[in-house]
Protein backbone atom coordinates (compact mmCIF):
# COMPACT_ATOMS: atom_id res chain seq x y z
CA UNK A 1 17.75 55.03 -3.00
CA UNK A 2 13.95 53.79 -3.63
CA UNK A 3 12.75 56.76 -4.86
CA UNK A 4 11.73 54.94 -8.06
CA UNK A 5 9.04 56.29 -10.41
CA UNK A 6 6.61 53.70 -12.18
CA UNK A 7 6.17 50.15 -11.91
CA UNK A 8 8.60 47.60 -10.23
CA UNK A 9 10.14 44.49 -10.84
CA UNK A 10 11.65 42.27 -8.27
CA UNK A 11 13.77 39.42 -9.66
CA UNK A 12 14.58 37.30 -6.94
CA UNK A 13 16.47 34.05 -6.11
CA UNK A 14 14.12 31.34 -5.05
CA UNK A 15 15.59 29.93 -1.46
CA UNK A 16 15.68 31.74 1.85
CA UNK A 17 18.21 34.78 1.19
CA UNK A 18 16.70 35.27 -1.83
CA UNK A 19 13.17 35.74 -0.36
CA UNK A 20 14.11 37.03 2.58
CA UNK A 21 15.77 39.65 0.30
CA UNK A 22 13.06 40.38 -1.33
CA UNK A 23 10.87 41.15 1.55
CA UNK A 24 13.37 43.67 2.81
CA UNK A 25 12.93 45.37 -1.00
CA UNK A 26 9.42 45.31 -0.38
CA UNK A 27 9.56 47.04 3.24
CA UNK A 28 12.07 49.72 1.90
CA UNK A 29 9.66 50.80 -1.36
CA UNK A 30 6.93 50.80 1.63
CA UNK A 31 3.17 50.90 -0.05
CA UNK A 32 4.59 50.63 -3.43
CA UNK A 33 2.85 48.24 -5.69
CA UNK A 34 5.33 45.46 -6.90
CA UNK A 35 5.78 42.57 -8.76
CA UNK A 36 8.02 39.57 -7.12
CA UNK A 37 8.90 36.68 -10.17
CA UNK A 38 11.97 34.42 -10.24
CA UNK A 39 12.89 32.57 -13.09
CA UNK A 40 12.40 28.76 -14.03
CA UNK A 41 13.49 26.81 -10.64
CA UNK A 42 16.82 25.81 -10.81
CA UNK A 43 17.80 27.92 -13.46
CA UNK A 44 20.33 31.03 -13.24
CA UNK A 45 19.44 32.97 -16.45
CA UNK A 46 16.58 34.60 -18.63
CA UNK A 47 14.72 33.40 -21.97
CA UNK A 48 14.22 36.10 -24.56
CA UNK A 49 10.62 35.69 -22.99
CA UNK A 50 11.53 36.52 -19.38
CA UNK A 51 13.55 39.82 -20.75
CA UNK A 52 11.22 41.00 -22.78
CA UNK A 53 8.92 40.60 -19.56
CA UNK A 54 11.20 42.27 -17.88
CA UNK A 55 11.37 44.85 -19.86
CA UNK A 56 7.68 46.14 -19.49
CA UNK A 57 8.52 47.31 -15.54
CA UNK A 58 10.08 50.96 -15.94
CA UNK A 59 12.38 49.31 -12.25
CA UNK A 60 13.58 46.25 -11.73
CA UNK A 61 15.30 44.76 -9.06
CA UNK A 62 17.60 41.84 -8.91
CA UNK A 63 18.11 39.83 -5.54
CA UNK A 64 20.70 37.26 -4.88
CA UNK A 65 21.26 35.98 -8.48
CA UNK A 66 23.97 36.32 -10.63
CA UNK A 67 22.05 36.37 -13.74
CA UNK A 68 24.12 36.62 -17.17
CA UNK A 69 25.82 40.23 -17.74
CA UNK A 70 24.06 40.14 -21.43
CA UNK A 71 20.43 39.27 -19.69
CA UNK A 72 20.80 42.74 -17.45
CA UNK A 73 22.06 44.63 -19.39
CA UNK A 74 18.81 43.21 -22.32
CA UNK A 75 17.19 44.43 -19.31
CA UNK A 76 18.91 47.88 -18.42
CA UNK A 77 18.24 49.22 -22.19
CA UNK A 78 14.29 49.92 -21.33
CA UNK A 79 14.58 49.53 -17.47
CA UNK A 80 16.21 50.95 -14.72
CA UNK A 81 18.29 48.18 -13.19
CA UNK A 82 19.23 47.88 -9.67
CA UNK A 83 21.24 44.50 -8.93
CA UNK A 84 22.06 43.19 -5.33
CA UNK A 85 24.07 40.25 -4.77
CA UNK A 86 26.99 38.15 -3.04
CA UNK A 87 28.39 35.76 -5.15
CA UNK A 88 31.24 36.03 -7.78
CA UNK A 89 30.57 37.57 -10.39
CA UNK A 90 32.13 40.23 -12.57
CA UNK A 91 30.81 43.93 -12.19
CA UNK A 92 27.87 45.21 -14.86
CA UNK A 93 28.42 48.40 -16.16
CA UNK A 94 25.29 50.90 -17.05
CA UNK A 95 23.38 49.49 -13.87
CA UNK A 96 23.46 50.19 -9.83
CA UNK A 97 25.71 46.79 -9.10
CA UNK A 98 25.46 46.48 -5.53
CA UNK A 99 27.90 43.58 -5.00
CA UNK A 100 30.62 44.01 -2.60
CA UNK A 101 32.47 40.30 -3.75
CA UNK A 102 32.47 41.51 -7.35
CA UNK A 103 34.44 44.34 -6.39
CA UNK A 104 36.84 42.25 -4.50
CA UNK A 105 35.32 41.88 -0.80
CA UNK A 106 36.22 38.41 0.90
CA UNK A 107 32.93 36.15 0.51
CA UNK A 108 33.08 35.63 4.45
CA UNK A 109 32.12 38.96 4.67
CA UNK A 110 29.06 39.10 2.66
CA UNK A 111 27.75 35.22 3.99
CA UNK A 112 23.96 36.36 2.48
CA UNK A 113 22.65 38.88 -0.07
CA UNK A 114 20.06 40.02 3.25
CA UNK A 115 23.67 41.23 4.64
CA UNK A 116 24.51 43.02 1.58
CA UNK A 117 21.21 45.18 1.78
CA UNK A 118 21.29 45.54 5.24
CA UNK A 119 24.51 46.69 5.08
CA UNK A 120 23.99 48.96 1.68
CA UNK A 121 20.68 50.32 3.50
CA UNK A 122 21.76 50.85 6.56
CA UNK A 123 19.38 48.33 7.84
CA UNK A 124 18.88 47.31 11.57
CA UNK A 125 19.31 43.90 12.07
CA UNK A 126 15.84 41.91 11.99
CA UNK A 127 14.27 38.24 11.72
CA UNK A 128 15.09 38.12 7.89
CA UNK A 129 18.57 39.15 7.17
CA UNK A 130 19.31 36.38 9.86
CA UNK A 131 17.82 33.59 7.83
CA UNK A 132 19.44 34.89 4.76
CA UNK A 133 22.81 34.12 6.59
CA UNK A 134 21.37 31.08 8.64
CA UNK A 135 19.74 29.69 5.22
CA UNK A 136 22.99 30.14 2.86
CA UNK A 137 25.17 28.98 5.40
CA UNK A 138 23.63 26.45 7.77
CA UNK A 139 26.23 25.11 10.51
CA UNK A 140 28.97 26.59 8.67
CA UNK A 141 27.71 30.05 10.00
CA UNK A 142 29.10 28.57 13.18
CA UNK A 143 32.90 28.74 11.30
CA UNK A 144 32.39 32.37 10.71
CA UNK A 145 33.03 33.93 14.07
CA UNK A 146 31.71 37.82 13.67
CA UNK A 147 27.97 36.07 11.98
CA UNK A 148 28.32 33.38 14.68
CA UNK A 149 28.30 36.16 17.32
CA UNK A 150 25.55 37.75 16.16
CA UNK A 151 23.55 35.04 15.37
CA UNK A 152 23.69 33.57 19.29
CA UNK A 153 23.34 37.40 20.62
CA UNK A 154 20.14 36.90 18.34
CA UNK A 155 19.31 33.56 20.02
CA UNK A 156 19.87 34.89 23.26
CA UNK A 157 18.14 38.10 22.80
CA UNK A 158 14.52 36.35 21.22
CA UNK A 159 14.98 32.80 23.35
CA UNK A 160 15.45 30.89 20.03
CA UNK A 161 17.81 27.94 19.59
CA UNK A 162 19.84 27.75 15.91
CA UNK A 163 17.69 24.12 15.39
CA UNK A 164 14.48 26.46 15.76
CA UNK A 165 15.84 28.88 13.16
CA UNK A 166 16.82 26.24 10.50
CA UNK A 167 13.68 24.96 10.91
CA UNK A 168 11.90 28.54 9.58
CA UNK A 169 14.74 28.11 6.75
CA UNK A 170 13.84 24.35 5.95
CA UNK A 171 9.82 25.92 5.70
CA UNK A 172 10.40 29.29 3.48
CA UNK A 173 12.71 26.43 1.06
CA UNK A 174 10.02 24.51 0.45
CA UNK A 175 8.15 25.45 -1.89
CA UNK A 176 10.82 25.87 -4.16
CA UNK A 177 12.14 22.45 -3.41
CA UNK A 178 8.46 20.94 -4.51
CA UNK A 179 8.49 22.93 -7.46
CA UNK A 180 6.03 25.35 -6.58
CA UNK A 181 6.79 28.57 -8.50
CA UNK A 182 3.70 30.31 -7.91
CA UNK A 183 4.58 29.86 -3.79
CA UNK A 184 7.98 31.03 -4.49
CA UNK A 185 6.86 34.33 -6.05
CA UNK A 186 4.27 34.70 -3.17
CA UNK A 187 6.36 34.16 -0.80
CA UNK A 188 8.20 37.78 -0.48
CA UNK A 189 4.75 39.56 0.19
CA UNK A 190 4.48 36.93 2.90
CA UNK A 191 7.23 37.44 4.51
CA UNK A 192 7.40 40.98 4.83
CA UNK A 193 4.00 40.09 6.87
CA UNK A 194 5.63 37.43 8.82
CA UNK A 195 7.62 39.48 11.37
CA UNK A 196 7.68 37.00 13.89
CA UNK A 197 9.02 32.88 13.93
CA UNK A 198 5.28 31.90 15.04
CA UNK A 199 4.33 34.02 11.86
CA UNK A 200 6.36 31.23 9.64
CA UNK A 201 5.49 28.41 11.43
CA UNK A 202 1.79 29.02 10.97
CA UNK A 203 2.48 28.64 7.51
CA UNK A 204 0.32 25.41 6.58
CA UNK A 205 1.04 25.24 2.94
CA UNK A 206 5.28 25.01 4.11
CA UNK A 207 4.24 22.51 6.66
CA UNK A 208 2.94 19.90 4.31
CA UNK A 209 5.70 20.92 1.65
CA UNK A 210 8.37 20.34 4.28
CA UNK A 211 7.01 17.01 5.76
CA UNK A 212 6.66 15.49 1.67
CA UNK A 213 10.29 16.88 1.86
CA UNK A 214 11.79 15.34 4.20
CA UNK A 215 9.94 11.73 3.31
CA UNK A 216 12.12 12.19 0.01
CA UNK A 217 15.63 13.22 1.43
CA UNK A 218 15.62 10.66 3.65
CA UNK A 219 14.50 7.94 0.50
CA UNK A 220 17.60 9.90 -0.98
CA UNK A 221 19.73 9.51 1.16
CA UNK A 222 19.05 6.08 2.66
CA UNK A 223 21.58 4.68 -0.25
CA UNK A 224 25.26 6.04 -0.01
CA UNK A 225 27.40 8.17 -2.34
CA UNK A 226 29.88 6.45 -4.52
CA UNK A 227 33.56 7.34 -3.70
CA UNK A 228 35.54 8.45 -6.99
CA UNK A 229 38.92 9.16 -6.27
CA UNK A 230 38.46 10.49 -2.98
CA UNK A 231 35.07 12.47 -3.71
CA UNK A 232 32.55 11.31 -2.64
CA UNK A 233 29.58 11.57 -5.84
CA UNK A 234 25.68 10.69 -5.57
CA UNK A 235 23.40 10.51 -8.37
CA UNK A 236 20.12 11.68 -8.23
CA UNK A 237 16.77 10.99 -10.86
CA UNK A 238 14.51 13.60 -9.02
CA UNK A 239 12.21 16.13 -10.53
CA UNK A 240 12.46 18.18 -6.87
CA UNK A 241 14.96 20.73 -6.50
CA UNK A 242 16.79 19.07 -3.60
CA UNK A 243 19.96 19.21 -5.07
CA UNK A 244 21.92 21.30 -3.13
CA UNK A 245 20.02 20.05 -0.11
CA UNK A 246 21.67 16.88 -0.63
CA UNK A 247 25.02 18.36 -1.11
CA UNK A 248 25.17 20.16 1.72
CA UNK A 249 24.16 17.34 4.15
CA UNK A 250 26.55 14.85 2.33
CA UNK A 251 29.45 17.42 2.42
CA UNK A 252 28.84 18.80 5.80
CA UNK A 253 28.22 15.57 7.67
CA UNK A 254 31.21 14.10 6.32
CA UNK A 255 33.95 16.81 5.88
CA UNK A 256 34.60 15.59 2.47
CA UNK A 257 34.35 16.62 -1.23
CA UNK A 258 31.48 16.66 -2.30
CA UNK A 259 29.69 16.24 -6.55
CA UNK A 260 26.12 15.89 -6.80
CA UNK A 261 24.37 14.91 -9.92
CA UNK A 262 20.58 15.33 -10.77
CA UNK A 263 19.33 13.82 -13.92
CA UNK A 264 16.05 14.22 -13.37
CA UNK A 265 15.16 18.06 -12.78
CA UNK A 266 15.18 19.12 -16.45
CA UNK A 267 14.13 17.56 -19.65
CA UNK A 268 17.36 18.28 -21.64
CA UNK A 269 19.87 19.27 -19.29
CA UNK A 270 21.50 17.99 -15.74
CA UNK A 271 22.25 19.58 -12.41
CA UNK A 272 25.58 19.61 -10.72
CA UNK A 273 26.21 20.80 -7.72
CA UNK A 274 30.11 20.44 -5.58
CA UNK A 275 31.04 21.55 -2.07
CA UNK A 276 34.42 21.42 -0.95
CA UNK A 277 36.04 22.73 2.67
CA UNK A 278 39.41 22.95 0.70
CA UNK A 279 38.57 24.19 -2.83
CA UNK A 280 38.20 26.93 -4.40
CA UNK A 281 35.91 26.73 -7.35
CA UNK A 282 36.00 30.21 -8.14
CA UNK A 283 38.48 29.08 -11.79
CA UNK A 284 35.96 26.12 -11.87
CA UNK A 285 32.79 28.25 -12.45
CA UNK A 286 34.92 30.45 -14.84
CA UNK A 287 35.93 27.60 -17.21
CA UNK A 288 31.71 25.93 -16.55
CA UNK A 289 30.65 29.53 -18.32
CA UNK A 290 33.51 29.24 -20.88
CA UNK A 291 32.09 26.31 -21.84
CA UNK A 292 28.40 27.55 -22.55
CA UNK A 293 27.36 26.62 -18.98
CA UNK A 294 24.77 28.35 -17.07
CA UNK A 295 26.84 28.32 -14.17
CA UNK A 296 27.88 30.16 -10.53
CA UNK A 297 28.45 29.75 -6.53
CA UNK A 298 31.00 31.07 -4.11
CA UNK A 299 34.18 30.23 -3.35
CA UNK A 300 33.30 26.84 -1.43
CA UNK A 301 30.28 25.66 -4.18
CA UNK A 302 29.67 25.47 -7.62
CA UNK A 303 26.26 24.74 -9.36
CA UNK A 304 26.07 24.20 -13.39
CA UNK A 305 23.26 22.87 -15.46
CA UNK A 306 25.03 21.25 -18.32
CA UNK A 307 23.89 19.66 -21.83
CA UNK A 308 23.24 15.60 -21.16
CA UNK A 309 25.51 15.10 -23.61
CA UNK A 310 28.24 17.02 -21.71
CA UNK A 311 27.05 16.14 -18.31
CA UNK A 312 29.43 12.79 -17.85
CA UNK A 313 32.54 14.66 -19.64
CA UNK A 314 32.22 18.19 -16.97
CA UNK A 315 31.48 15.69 -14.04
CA UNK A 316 35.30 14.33 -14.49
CA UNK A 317 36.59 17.48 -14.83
CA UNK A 318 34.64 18.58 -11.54
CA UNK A 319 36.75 15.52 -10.23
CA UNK A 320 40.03 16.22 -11.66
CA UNK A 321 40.19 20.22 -10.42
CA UNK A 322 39.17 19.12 -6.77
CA UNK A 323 42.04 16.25 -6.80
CA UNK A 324 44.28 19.13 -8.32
CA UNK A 325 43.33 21.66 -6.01
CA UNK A 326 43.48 20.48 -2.55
């Protein structure tokens, strides 16, 4: 499948899967010069700048983000466009889609992009598709018996404990979640070097990301969420990109319904991010694009970066479909 002519583009997602996905590219185009870029942090599309950047690579390749049909296919007019990803989304025609859930797969199948490629490529399984899976999922791998099996034969097999391995995830994150785009885009190349969990941990730069980290999450989340009809809803003023951190560890701590708002991460626009064990936001992240929204997830999580001026308005309608749809 890599038998690409001229230069390469690799688009990828900015947390684990997508870096660990992007390291895989890199091993399977071998010696191949490449570039690795993702987007503005927190952001799920492309400027007019970013596709016409895109368009100088004769190859690109997209990793574990749903980016806009119209943006790839800006892209696929001078470019040869090979996608991979896991989340819902409709298929693109005049590309390679590599997508099993847009072409109707359950999600539980495809827990990480990493499994997608190893899967597509006929892959062995390795250090990195595990954290894709381990990083997208966290403890709810553990509800999602054929990756839960495979991730303790893993455990077993390399004397690793699942703590150990979310703590590589909670490392490879970081950057992202300091803001550092320049580590994010590095970090690929570095990880198709790191083949080992010492290799990660030696990582000094993650170290002192993760440890300013975690000094903020716990500030965060010192003061509770409000409760809103039976959801429970935290407001955040933060310029990191923590916001689905925070989500997740509300959510999954708790068992309940979960809204997260960040005012603070872009000048003119907020963050919102919802998990739910019950709903599924699938019709949620439909209506969020409908509506303008740069907006995706799974069934089980949506995340939308809306207006300020819309932000309050979508945030009770966030409300109002998980009452509804319980």
């Amino acid at each position: 499948m890599f038998g690409l002519d001229g230069s390469i583009l690799i688009i990828h997602h900015w947390d684990t899967d997508g870096l660990c996905s992007g390291a895989l590219i890199l091993d399977q185009i071998g010696g191949r010069e490449a570039e690795t870029w993702t987007p503005s942090l927190g952001t799920f599309y492309l400027t007019d700048e970013h596709i016409e950047y895109a368009r100088g690579f004769d190859n690109v390749i997209i990793c574990d983000m749903a980016l806009p049909a119209g943006n790839v296919r800006a892209i696929s007019e001078s470019a040869n466009v090979i996608m991979f990803d896991h989340h819902h989304q409709d298929p693109i025609e005049g590309i390679t889609h590599i997508n099993p859930v847009a072409h109707g797969a359950p999600g539980s199948d495809y827990p990480s992009n990493t499994w997608v490629i190893k899967e597509h490529l006929e892959l062995t399984l390795g250090l990195h598709v595990l954290l894709g899976f381990i990083g997208d999922r966290e403890q709810k791998i553990k509800d999602n018996p054929p990756f839960w099996d495979i991730t303790k034969r893993y455990m077993k097999e390399n004397g690793v404990s699942f703590d150990e391995l979310l703590e590589l995830v909670y490392l490879i994150d970081s950057s992202y979640k300091v803001g550092d785009r320049d580590l994010v885009a590095e970090a690929p190349h570095l990880l198709r070097r790191y083949r080992t969990r010492e290799d990660i941990l030696g990582n000094e730069k993650w170290k002192t990301n993760l440890i300013n980290l975690e000094k903020k999450l716990d500030s965060v989340l010192s003061d509770p969420p409000e409760e809103v009809d039976g959801v429970q809803l935290k407001r955040l003023d933060t310029p990191f990109a923590i916001i689905s951190q925070v989500t997740r560890k509300l959510a999954w701590e708790s068992g309940r319904d979960t809204v997260v708002v960040n005012t603070g991460f872009f000048e003119d626009q907020d963050q919102l991010y919802s998990r739910s064990n019950t709903v599924d936001y699938h019709n949620l992240i439909t209506k969020a694009k409908g509506y303008g929204f740069n907006a995706g997830g799974k069934k089980d999580v949506i995340g939308a970066i809306i207006p300020k001026s819309e932000t309050e308005k979508f945030l009770e309608e966030t409300i109002d479909y998980i009452k509804n749809n319980r």
